[in-house]
Protein backbone atom coordinates (compact mmCIF):
# COMPACT_ATOMS: atom_id res chain seq x y z
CA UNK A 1 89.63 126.69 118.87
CA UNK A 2 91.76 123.61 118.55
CA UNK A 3 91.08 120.87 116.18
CA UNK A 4 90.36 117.45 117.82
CA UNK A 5 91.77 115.96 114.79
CA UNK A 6 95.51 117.58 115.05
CA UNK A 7 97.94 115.96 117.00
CA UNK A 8 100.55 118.97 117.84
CA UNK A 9 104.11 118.07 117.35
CA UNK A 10 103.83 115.31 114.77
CA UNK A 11 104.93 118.43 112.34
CA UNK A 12 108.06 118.97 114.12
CA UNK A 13 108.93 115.17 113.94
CA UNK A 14 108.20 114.49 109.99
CA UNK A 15 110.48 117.65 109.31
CA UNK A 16 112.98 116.09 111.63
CA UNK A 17 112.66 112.49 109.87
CA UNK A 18 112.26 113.78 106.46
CA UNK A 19 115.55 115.75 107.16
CA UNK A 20 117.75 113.48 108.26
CA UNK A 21 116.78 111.09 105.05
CA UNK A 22 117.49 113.65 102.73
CA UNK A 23 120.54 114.12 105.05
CA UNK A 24 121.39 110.46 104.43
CA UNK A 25 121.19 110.50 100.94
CA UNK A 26 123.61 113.40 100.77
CA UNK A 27 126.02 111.57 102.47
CA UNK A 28 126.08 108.50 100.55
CA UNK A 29 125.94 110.48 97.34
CA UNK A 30 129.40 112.40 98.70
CA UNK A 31 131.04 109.13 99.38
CA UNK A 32 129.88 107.88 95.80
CA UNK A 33 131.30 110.33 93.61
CA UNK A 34 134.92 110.84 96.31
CA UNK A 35 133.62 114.33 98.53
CA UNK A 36 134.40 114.23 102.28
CA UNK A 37 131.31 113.05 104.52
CA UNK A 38 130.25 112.74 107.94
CA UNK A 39 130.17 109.09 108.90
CA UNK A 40 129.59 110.40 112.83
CA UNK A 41 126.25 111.04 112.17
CA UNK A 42 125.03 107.50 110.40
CA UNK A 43 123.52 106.74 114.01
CA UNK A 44 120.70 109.50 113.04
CA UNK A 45 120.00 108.25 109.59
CA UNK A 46 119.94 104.79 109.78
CA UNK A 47 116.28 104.79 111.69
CA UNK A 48 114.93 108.14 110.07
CA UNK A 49 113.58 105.82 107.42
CA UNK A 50 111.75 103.33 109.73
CA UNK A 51 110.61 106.22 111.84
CA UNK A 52 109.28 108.16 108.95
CA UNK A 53 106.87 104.67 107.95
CA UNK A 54 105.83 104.23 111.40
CA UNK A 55 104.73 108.03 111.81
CA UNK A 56 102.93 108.10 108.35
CA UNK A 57 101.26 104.68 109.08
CA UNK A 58 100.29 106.18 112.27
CA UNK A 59 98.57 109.02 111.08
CA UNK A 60 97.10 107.44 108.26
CA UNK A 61 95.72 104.40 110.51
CA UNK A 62 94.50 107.83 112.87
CA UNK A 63 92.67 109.55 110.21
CA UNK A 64 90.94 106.46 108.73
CA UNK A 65 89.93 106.04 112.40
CA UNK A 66 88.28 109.08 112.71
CA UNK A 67 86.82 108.45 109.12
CA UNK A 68 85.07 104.94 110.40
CA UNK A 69 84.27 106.90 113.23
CA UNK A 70 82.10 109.53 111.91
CA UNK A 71 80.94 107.98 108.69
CA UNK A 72 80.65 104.35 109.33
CA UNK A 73 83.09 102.98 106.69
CA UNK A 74 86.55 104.43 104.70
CA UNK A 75 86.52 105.52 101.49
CA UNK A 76 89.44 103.78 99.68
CA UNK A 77 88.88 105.62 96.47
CA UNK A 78 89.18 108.72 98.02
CA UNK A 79 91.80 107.97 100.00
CA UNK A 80 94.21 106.75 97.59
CA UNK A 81 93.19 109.74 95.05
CA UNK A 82 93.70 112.60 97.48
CA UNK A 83 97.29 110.94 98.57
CA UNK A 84 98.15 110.41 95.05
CA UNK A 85 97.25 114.49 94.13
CA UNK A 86 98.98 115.26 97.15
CA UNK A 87 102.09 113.83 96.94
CA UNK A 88 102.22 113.67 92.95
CA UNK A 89 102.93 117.26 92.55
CA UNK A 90 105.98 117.30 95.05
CA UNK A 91 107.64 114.36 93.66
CA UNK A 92 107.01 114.76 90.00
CA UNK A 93 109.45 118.63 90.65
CA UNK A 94 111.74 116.71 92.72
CA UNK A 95 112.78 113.92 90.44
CA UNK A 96 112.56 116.27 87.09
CA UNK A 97 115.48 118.30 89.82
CA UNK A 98 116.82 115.20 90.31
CA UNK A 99 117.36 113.72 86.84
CA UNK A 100 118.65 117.18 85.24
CA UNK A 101 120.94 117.37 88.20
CA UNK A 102 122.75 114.13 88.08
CA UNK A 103 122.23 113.61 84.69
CA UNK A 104 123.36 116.94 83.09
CA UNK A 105 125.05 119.23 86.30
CA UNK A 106 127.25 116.82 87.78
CA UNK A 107 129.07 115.50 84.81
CA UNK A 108 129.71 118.71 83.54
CA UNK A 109 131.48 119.24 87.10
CA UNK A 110 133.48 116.97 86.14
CA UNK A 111 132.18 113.97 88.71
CA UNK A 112 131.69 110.35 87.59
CA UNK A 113 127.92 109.15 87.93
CA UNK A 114 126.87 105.57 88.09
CA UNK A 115 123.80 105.58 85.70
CA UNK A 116 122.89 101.75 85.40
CA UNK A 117 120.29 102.71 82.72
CA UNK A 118 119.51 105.12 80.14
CA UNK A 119 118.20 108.82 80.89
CA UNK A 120 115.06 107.74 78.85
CA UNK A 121 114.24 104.41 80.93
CA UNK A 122 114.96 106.79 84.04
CA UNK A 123 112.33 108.56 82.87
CA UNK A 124 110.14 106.95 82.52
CA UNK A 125 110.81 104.10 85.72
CA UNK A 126 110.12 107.56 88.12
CA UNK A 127 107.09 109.00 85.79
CA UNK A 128 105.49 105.44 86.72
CA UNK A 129 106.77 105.54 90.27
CA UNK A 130 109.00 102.74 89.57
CA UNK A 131 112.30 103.66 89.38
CA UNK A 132 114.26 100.86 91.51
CA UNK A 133 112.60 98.05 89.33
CA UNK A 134 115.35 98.52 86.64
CA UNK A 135 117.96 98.19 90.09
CA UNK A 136 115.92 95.31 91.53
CA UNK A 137 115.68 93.25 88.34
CA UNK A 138 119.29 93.16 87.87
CA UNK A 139 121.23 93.21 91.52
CA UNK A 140 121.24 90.78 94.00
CA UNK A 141 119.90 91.79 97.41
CA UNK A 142 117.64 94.44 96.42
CA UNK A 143 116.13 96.08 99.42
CA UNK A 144 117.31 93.54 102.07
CA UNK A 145 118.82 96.61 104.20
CA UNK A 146 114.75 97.41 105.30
């Protein structure tokens, strides 16, 4: 029995976007700290990002949809809790990864890191989902490249 509200496929493309981010971010960490890089394959990064938003807006926008659809109105309160216990698990492991990595393994590889802050403000900035404020208070620009 196939479920009318699965759209086969979209899988296979948020692996495919959601690689070639994490694919970008390897790359410009490798030019960062001086290791050899791909520049060839910026063409695939550079819209992995937008094309990640505009799938994820498009399913959400899809399910809510359905939601007004059957019930007559969207719960916002759900919504936003069952995202946030979704999603909070997965990213809470990948930045505590994260911060022990470039924190604690690289340097004692012996590469240079560019920590503009503290490990405790770091902390604390991705425990409250936050961490480019310290970046955007203090740079010009910010996120100008979206």
């Amino acid at each position: 029995m196939k479920d009318k509200n699965y759209i086969y496929g979209l899988n296979t493309l948020r692996f495919l976007a959601a690689f070639f981010i994490i694919a970008m971010h390897i790359q410009n960490n490798q030019t960062v700290m001086g290791l050899p890089h791909l520049p060839e394959l910026a063409f695939l990064y550079k819209g992995a990002v937008s094309f990640f938003f505009t799938l994820s807006g498009f399913l959400i926008t899809f399910i809510r949809v359905k939601e007004y659809d059957k019930t007559g109105s969207i719960n916002i309160k759900k919504f936003v809790g069952n995202r946030f216990f979704r999603l909070a698990p997965l990213y809470y492991a990948i930045v505590m990864i994260g911060l022990i990595f470039y924190w604690f393994v690289v340097p004692s590889l012996g590469m240079e890191t560019h920590n503009d802050y503290p490990l405790s403000k770091a902390v604390l900035l991705y425990l409250l989902f936050l961490p480019n404020l310290f970046n955007s208070l203090h740079q010009v620009g910010g996120a100008l490249y979206v």
